[in-house]
Protein backbone atom coordinates (compact mmCIF):
# COMPACT_ATOMS: atom_id res chain seq x y z
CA UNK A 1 9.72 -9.96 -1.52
CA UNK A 2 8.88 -9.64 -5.08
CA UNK A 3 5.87 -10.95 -6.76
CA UNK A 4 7.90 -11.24 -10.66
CA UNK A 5 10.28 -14.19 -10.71
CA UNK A 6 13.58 -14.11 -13.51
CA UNK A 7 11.16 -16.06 -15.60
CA UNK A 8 7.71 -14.24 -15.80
CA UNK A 9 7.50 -12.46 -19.07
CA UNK A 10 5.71 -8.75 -17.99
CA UNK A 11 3.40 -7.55 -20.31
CA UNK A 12 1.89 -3.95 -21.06
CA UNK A 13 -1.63 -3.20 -20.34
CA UNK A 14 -4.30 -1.34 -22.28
CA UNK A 15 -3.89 1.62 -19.85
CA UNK A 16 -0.09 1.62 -20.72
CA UNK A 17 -0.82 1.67 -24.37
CA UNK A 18 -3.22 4.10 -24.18
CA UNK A 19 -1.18 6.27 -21.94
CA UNK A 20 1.80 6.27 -24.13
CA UNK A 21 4.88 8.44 -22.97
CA UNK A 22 3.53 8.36 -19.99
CA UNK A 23 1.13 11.26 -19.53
CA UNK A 24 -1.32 11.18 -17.07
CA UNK A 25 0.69 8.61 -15.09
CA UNK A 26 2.85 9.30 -12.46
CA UNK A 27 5.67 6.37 -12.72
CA UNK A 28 9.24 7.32 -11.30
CA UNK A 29 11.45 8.58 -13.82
CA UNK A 30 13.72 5.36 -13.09
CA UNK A 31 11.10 3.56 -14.13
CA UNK A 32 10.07 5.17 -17.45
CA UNK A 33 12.67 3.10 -19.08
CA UNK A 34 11.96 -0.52 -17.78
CA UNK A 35 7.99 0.21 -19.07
CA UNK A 36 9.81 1.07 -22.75
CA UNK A 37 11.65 -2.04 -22.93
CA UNK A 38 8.57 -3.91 -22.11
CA UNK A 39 7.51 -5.64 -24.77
CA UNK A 40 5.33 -8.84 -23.54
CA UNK A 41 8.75 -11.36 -25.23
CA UNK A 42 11.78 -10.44 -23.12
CA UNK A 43 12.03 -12.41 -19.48
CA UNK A 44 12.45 -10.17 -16.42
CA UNK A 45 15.92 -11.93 -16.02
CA UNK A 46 16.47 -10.27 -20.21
CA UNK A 47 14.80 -6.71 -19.28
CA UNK A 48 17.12 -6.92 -15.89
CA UNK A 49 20.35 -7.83 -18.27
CA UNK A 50 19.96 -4.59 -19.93
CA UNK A 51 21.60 -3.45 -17.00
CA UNK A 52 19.43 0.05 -16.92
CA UNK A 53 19.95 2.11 -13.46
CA UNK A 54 18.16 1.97 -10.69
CA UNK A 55 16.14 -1.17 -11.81
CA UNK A 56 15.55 -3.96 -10.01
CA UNK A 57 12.82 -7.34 -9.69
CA UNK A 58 10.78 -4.75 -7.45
CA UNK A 59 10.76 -2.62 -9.72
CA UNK A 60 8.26 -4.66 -12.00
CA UNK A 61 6.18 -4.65 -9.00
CA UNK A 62 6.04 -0.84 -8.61
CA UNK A 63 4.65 -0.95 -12.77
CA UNK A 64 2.23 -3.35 -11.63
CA UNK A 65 1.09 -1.38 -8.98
CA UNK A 66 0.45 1.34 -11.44
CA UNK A 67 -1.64 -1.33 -13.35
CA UNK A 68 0.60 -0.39 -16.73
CA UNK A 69 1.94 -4.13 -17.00
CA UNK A 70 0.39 -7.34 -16.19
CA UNK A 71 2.69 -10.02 -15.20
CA UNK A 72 2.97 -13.37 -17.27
CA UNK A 73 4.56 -16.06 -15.25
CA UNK A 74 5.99 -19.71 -16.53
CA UNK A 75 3.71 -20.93 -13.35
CA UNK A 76 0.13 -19.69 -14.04
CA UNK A 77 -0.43 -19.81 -10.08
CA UNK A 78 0.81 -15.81 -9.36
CA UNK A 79 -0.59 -14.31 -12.49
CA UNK A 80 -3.91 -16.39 -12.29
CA UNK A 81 -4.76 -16.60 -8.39
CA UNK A 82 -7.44 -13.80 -8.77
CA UNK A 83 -9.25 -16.09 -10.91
CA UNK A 84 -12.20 -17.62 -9.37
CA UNK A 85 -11.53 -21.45 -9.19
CA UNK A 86 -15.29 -22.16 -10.78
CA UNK A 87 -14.48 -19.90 -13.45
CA UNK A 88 -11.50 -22.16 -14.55
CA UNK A 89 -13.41 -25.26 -14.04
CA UNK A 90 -15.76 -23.88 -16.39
CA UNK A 91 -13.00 -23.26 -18.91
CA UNK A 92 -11.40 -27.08 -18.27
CA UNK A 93 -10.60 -27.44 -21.96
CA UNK A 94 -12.35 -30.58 -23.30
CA UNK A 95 -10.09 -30.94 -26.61
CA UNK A 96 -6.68 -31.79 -27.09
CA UNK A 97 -3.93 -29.06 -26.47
CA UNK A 98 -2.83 -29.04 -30.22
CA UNK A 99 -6.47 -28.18 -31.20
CA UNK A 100 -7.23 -25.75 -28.41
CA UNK A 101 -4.27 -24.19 -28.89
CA UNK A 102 -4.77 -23.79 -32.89
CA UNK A 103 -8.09 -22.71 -32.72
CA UNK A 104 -7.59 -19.89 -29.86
CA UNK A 105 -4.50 -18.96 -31.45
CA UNK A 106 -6.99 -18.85 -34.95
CA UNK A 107 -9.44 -16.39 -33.12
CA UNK A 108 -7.18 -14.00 -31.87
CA UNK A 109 -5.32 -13.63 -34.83
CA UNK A 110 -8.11 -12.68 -36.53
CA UNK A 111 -8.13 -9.62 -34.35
CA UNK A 112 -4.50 -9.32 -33.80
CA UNK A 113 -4.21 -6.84 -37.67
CA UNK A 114 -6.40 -4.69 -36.24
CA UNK A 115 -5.37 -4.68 -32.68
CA UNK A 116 -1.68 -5.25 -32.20
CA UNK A 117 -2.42 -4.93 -28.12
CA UNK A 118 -3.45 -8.89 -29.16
CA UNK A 119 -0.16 -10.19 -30.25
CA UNK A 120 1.70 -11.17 -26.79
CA UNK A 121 -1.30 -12.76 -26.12
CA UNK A 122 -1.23 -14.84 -29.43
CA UNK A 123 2.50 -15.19 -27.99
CA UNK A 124 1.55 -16.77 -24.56
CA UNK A 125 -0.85 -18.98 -26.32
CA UNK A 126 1.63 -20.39 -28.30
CA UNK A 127 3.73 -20.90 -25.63
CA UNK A 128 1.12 -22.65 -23.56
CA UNK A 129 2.64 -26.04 -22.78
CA UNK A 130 -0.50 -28.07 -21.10
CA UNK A 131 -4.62 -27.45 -21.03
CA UNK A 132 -4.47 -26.19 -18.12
CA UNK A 133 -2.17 -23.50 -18.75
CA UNK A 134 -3.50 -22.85 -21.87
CA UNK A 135 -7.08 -22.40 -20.04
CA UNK A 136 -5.40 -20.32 -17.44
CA UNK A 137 -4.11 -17.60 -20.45
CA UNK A 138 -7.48 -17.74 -21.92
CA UNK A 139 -9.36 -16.60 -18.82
CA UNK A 140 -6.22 -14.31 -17.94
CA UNK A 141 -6.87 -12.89 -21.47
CA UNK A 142 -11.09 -12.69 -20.89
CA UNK A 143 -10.76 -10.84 -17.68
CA UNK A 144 -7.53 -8.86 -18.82
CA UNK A 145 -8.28 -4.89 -19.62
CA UNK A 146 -7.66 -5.75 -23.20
CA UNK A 147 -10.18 -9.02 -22.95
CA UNK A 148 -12.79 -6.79 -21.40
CA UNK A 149 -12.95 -4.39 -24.33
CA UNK A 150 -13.75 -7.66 -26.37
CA UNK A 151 -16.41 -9.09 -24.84
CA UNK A 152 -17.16 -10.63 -28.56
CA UNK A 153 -14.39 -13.11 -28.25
CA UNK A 154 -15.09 -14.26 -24.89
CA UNK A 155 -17.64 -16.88 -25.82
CA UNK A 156 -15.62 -18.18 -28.94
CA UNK A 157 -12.49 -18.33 -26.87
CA UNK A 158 -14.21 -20.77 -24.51
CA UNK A 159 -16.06 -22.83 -27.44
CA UNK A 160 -12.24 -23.11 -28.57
CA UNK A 161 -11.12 -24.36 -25.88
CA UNK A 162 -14.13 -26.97 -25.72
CA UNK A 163 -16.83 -25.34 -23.13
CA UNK A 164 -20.24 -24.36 -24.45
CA UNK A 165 -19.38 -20.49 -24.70
């Protein structure tokens, strides 16, 4: 049974962007493809549409495996259950979603020029429908391998959503 549902939206890692091409990984040639078309918008229901060989749900499980794509569901529950529950009660956002969601979106595009890794992340916040899901993509980004080579933003990103930092 797969772990991606037709609505998660898979995303690439740092280790993916830093590996571009491939090198130094060793994904299945059938797979190669699917990680290309990756681009943190497309659902796996669109990449699956594109009708490329050999690919199926699974198959965004085997990247995963490989840690080259993070998976970023319409339900926070699979994507977030690694997340310690007082961790998220720490980030219980204590504003309003329209100015959480504004003022996390603010912060990371202030990175985003210089880091275009940032931008699906900007995406997801934006798409963020409730607090709680908007909390759940802030800690998801914190503890991501992107978030952890920002430690800078990590305090700002939870004064944002309304914690202390």
């Amino acid at each position: 049974m797969s772990g991606f549902s037709q609505g998660d939206i898979p995303v690439k890692t740092g280790y993916a962007a830093e590996h571009r091409g491939t090198s130094g990984i060793n994904i299945p040639l059938h797979l190669r493809p699917l990680l290309v078309m990756i681009d943190g918008r497309r659902t796996v229901r669109d990449l699956l549409a594109l009708g490329l060989r050999n690919v199926s749900v699974d198959s965004f499980d085997e990247l995963y495996a490989f840690g080259v794509i993070e998976g970023g569901s319409e339900s926070p529950s699979r994507f977030h259950e690694s997340i310690p529950s007082a961790a998220m009660a720490a980030m219980a956002p204590k504003k309003g979603l329209s100015e959480a969601r504004f003022l996390v979106i603010d912060t990371l595009l202030d990175i985003s020029t210089q880091d275009f890794q940032v931008r699906p992340w900007v995406e997801r916040m934006e798409n963020a429908r409730t607090l709680e899901i908007l909390a759940h993509e802030v800690q998801a980004f914190i503890v991501s391998p992107l978030g952890a080579k920002k430690p800078a933003l990590h305090a700002a990103l939870r004064r944002a959503l309304g914690g202390t930092g």
